[in-house]
N, C-alpha and C. Protein backbone atom coordinates (compact mmCIF):
# COMPACT_ATOMS: atom_id res chain seq x y z
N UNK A 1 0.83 -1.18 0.00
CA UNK A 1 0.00 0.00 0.00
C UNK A 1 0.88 1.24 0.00
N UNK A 2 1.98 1.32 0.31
CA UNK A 2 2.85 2.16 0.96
C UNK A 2 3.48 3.14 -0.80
N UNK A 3 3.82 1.72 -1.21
CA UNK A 3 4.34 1.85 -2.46
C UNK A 3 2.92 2.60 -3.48
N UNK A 4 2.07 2.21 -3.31
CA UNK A 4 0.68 2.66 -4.13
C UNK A 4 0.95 3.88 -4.09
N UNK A 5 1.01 4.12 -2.83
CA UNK A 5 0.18 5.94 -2.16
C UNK A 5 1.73 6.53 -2.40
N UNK A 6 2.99 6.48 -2.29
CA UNK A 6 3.73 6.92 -3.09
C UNK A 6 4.17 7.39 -4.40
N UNK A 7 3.42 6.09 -5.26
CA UNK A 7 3.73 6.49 -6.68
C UNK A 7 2.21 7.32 -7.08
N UNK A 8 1.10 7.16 -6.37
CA UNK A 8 -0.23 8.17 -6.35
C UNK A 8 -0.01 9.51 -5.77
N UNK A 9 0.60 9.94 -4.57
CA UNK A 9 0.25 11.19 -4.11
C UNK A 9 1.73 11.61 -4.93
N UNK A 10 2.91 11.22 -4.83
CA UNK A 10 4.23 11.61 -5.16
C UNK A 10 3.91 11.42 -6.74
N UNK A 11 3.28 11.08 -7.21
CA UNK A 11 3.01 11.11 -9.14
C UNK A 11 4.11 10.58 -9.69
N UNK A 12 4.70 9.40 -8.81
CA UNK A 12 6.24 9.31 -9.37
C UNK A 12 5.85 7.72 -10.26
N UNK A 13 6.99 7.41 -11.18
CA UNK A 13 6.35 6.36 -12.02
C UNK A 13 7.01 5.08 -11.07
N UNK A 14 7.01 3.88 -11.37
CA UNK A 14 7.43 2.70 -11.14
C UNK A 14 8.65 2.29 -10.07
N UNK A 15 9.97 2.58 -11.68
CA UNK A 15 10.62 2.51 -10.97
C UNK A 15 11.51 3.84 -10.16
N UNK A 16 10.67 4.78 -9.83
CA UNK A 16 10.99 5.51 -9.40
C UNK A 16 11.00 5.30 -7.59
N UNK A 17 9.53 5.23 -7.43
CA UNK A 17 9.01 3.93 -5.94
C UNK A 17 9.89 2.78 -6.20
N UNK A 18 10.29 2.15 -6.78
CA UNK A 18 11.05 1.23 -6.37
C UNK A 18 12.85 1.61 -5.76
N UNK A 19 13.21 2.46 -6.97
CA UNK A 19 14.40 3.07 -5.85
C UNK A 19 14.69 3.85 -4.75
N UNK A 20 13.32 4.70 -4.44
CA UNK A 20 13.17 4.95 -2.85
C UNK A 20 12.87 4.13 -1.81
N UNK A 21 11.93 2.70 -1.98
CA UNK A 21 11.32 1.68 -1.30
C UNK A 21 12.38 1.39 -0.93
N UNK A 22 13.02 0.14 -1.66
CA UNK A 22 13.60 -0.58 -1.57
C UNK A 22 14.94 -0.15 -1.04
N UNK A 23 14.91 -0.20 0.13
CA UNK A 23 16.89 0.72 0.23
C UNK A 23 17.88 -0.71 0.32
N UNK A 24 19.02 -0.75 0.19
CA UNK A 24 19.96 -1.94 -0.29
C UNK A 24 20.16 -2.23 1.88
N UNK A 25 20.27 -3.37 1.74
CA UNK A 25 20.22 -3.47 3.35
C UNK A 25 19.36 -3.84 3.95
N UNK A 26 17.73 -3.38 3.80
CA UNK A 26 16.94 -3.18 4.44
C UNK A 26 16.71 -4.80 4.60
N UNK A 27 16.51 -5.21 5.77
CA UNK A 27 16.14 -6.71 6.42
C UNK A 27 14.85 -7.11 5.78
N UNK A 28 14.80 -7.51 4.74
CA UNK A 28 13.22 -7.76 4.75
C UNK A 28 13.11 -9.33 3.93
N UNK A 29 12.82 -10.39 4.27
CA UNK A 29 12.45 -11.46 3.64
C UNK A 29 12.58 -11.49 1.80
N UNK A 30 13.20 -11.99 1.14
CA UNK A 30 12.63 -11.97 0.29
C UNK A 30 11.40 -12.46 -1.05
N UNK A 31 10.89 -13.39 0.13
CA UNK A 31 9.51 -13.85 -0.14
C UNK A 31 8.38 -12.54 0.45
N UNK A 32 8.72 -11.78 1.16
CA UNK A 32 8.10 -10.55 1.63
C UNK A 32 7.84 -9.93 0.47
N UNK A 33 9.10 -9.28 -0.33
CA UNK A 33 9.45 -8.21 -0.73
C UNK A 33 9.03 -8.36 -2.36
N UNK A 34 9.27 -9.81 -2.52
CA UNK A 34 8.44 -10.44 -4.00
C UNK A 34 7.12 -10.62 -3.71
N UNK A 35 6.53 -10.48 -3.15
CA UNK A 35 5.01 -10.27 -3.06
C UNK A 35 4.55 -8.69 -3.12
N UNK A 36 5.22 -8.16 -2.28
CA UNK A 36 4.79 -6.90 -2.20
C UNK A 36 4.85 -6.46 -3.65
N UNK A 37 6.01 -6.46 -4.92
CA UNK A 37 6.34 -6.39 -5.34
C UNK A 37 5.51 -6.89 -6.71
N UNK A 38 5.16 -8.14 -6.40
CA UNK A 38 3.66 -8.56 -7.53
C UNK A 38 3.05 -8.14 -7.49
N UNK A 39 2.43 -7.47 -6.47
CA UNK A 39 1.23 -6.69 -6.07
C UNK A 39 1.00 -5.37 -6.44
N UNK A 40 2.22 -4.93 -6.20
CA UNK A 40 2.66 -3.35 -6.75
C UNK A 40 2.29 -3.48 -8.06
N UNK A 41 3.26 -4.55 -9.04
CA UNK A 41 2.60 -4.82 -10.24
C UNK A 41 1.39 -4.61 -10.91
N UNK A 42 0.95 -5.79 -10.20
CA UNK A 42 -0.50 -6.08 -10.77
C UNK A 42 -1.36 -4.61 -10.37
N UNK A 43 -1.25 -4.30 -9.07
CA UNK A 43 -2.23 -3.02 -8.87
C UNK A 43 -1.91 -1.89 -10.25
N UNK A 44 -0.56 -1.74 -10.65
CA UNK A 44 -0.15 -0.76 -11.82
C UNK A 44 -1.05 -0.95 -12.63
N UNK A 45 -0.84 -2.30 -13.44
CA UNK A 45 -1.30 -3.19 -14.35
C UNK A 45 -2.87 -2.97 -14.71
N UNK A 46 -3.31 -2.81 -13.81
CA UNK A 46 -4.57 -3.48 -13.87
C UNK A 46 -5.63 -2.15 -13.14
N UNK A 47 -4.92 -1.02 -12.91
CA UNK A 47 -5.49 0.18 -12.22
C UNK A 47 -6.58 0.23 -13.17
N UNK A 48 -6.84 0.41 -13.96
CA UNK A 48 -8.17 0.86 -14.52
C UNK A 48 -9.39 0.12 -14.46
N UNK A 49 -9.00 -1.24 -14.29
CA UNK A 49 -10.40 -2.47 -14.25
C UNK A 49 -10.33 -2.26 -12.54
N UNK A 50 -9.37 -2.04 -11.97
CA UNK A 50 -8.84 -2.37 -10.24
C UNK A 50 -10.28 -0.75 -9.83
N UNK A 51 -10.13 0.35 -10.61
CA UNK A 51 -10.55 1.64 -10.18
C UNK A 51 -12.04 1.77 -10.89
N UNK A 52 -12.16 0.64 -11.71
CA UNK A 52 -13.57 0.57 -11.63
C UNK A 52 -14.41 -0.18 -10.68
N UNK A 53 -14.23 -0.88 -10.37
CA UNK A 53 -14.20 -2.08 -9.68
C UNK A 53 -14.65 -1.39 -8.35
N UNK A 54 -13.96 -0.56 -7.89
CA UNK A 54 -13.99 0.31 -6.90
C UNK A 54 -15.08 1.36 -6.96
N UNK A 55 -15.37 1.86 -7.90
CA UNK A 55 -16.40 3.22 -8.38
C UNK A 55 -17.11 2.27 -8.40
N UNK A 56 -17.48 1.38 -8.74
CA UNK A 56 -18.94 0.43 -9.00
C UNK A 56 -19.60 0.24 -7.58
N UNK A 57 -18.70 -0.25 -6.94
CA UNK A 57 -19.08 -0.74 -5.59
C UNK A 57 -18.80 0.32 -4.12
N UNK A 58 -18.52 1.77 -4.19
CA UNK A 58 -18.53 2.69 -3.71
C UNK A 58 -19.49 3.72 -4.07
N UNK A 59 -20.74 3.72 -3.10
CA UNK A 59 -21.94 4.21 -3.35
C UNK A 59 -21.38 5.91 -2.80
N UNK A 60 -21.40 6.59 -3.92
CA UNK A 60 -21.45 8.46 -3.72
C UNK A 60 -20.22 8.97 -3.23
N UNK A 61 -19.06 8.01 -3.58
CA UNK A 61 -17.54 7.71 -3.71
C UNK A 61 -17.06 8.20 -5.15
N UNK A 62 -16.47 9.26 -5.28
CA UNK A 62 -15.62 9.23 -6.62
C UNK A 62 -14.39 8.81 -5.84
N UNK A 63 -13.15 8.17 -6.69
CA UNK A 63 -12.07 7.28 -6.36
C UNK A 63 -11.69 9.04 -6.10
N UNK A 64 -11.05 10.18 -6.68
CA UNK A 64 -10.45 10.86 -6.61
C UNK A 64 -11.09 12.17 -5.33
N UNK A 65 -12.12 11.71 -4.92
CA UNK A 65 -12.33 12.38 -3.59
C UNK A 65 -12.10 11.45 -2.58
N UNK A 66 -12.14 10.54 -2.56
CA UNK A 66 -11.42 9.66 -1.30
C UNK A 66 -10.11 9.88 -0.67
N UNK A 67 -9.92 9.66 0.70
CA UNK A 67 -8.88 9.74 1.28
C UNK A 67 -7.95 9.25 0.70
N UNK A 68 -6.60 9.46 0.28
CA UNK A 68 -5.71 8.63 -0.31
C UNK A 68 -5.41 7.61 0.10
N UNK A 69 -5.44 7.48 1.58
CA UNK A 69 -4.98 5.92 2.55
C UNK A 69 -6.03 5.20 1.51
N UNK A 70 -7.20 5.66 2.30
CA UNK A 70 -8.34 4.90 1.78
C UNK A 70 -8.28 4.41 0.22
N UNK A 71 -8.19 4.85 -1.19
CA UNK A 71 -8.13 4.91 -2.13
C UNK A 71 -6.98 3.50 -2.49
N UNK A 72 -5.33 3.76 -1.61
CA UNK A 72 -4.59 3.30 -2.63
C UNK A 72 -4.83 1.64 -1.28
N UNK A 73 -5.10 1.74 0.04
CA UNK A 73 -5.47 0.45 0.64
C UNK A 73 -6.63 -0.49 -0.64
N UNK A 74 -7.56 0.50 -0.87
CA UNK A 74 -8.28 -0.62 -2.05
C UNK A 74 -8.17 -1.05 -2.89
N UNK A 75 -7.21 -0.23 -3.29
CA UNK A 75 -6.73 -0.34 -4.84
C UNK A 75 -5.67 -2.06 -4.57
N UNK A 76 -4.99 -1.80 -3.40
CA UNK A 76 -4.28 -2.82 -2.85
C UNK A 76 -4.98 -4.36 -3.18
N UNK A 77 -6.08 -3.97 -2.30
CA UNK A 77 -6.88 -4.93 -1.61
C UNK A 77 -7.24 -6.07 -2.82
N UNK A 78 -8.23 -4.97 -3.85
CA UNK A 78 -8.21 -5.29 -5.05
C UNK A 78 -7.47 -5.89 -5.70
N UNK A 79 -6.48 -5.76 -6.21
CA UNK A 79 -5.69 -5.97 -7.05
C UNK A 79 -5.13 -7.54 -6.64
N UNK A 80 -5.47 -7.43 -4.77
CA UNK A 80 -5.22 -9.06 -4.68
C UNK A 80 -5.93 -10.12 -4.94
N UNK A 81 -7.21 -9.27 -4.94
CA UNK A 81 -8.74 -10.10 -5.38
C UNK A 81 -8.52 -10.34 -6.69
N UNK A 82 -8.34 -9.87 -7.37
CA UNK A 82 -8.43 -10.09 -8.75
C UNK A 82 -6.76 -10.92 -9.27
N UNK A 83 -5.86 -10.59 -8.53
CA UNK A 83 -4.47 -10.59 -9.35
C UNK A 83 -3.85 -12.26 -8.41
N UNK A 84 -4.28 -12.91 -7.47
CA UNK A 84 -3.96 -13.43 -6.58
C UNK A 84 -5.03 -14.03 -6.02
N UNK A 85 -5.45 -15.12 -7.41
CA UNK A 85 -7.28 -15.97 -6.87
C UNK A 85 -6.85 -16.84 -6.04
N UNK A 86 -5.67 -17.62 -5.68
CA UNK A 86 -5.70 -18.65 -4.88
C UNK A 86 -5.77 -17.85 -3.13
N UNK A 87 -5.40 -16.61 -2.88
CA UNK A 87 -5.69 -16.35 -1.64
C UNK A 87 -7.61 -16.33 -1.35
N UNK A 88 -7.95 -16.55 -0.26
CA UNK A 88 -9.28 -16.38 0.12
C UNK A 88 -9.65 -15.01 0.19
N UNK A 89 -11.16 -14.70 -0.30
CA UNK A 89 -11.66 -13.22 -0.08
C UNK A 89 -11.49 -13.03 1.22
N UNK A 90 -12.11 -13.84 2.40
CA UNK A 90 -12.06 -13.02 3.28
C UNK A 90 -10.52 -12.77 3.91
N UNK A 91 -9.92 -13.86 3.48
CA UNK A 91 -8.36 -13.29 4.59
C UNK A 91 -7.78 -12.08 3.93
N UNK A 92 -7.97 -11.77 2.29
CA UNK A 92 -7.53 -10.57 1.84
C UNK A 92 -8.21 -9.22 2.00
N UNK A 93 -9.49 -9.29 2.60
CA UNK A 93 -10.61 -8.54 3.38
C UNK A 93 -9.97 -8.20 4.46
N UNK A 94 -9.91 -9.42 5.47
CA UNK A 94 -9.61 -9.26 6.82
C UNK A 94 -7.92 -8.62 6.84
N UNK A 95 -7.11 -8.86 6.17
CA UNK A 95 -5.57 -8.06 5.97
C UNK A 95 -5.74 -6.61 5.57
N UNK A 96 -6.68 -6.32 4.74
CA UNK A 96 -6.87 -4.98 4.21
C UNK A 96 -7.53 -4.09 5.22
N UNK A 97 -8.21 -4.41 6.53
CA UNK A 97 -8.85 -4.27 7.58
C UNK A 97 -7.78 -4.17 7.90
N UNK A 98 -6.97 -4.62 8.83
CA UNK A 98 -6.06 -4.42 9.74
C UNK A 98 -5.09 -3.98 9.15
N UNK A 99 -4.49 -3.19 7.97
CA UNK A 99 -4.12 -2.43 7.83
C UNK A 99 -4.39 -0.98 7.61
N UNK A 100 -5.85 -1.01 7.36
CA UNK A 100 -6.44 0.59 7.58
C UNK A 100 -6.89 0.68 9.03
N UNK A 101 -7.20 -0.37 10.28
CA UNK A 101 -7.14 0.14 11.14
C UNK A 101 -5.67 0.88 12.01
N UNK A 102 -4.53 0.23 10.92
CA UNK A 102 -3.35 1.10 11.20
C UNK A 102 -3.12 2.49 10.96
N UNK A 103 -3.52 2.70 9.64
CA UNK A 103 -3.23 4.01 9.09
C UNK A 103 -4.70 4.73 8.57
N UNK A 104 -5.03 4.01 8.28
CA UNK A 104 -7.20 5.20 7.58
C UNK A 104 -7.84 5.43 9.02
N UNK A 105 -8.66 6.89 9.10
CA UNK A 105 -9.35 6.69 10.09
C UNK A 105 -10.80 6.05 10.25
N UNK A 106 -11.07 6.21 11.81
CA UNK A 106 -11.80 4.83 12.18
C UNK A 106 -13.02 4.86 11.37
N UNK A 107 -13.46 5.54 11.19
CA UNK A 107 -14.89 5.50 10.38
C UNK A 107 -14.58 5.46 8.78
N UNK A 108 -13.37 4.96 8.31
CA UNK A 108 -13.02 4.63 7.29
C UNK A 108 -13.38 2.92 7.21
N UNK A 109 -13.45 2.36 8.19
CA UNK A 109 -13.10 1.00 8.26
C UNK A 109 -14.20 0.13 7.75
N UNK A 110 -15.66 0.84 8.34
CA UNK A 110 -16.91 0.16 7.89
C UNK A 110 -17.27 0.40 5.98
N UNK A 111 -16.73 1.71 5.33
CA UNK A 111 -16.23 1.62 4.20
C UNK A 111 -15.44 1.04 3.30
N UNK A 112 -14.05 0.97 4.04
CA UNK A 112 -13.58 -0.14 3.37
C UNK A 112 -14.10 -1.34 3.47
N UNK A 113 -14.23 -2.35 4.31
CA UNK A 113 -15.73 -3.72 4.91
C UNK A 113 -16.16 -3.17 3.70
N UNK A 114 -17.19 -2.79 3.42
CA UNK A 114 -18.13 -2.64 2.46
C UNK A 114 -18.13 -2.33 1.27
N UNK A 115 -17.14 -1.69 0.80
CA UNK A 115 -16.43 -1.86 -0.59
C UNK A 115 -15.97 -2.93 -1.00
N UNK A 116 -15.06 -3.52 -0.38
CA UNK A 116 -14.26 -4.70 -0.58
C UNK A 116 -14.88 -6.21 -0.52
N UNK A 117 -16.08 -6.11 0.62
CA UNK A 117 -16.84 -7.13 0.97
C UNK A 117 -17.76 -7.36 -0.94
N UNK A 118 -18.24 -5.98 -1.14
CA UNK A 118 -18.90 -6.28 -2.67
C UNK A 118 -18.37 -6.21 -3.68
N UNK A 119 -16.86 -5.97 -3.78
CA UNK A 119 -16.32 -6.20 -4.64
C UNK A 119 -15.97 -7.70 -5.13
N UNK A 120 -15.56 -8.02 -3.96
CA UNK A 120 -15.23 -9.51 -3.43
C UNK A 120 -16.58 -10.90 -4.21
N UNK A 121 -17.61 -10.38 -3.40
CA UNK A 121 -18.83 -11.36 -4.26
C UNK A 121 -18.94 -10.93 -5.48
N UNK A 122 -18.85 -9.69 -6.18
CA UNK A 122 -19.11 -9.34 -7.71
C UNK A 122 -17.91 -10.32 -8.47
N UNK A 123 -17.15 -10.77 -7.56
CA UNK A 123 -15.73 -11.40 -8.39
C UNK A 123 -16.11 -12.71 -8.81
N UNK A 124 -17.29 -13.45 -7.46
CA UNK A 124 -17.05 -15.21 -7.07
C UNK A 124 -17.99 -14.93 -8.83
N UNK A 125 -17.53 -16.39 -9.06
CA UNK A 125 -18.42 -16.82 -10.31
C UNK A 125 -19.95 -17.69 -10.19
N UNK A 126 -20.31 -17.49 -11.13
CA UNK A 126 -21.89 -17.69 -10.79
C UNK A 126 -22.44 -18.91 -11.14
């Protein structure tokens, strides 16, 4: 998400977030850092089906009046729903939750729940 709302509020392209992210050193798994990293991807990739997806299922929400937390957490969230079918909706629900109860505020939370929750069933197949 971190990386999203960087290359969104900072307007910076790709690998531009990637050479600030990533600093040489930094302890981080690299099964961590290749996920984060697909994800970053696919959210790029796929922003326009990812940001409809979002406007559809955000009732009196334009994507570009939303909080940015808020905005690039869904865009996140999304992008795992769609980009990453073998994870379960709800654990990628329930992760996208406990990361906006880190950083979005609290009355952001029943919004995100509810975006993501109907994005999530608009996905399952019928």
């Amino acid at each position: 998400m971190q990386m999203l709302f960087q290359a969104d509020i900072g307007r910076q392209s790709p690998d531009q977030v990637r050479a600030t992210f990533w600093k040489a050193g930094d302890p981080l798994e690299p099964e961590v850092q290749g996920f984060a990293e697909d994800l970053f991807r696919v959210a790029l990739a796929e922003q326009e089906q990812i940001d409809a997806l979002i406007a559809a299922h955000s009732t009196h929400w334009r994507i570009d009046r939303m909080p940015a937390v808020d905005r690039n957490l869904l865009r996140m969230a999304v992008a795992e729903l769609i980009g990453f079918k073998s994870t379960p909706f709800p654990i990628v629900i329930n992760e996208a939750l406990e990361i906006g109860r880190r950083y979005c505020a609290t009355e952001s939370i029943n919004f995100l729940n509810g975006v993501l929750d109907s994005v999530a069933r608009s996905l399952i197949p019928k």
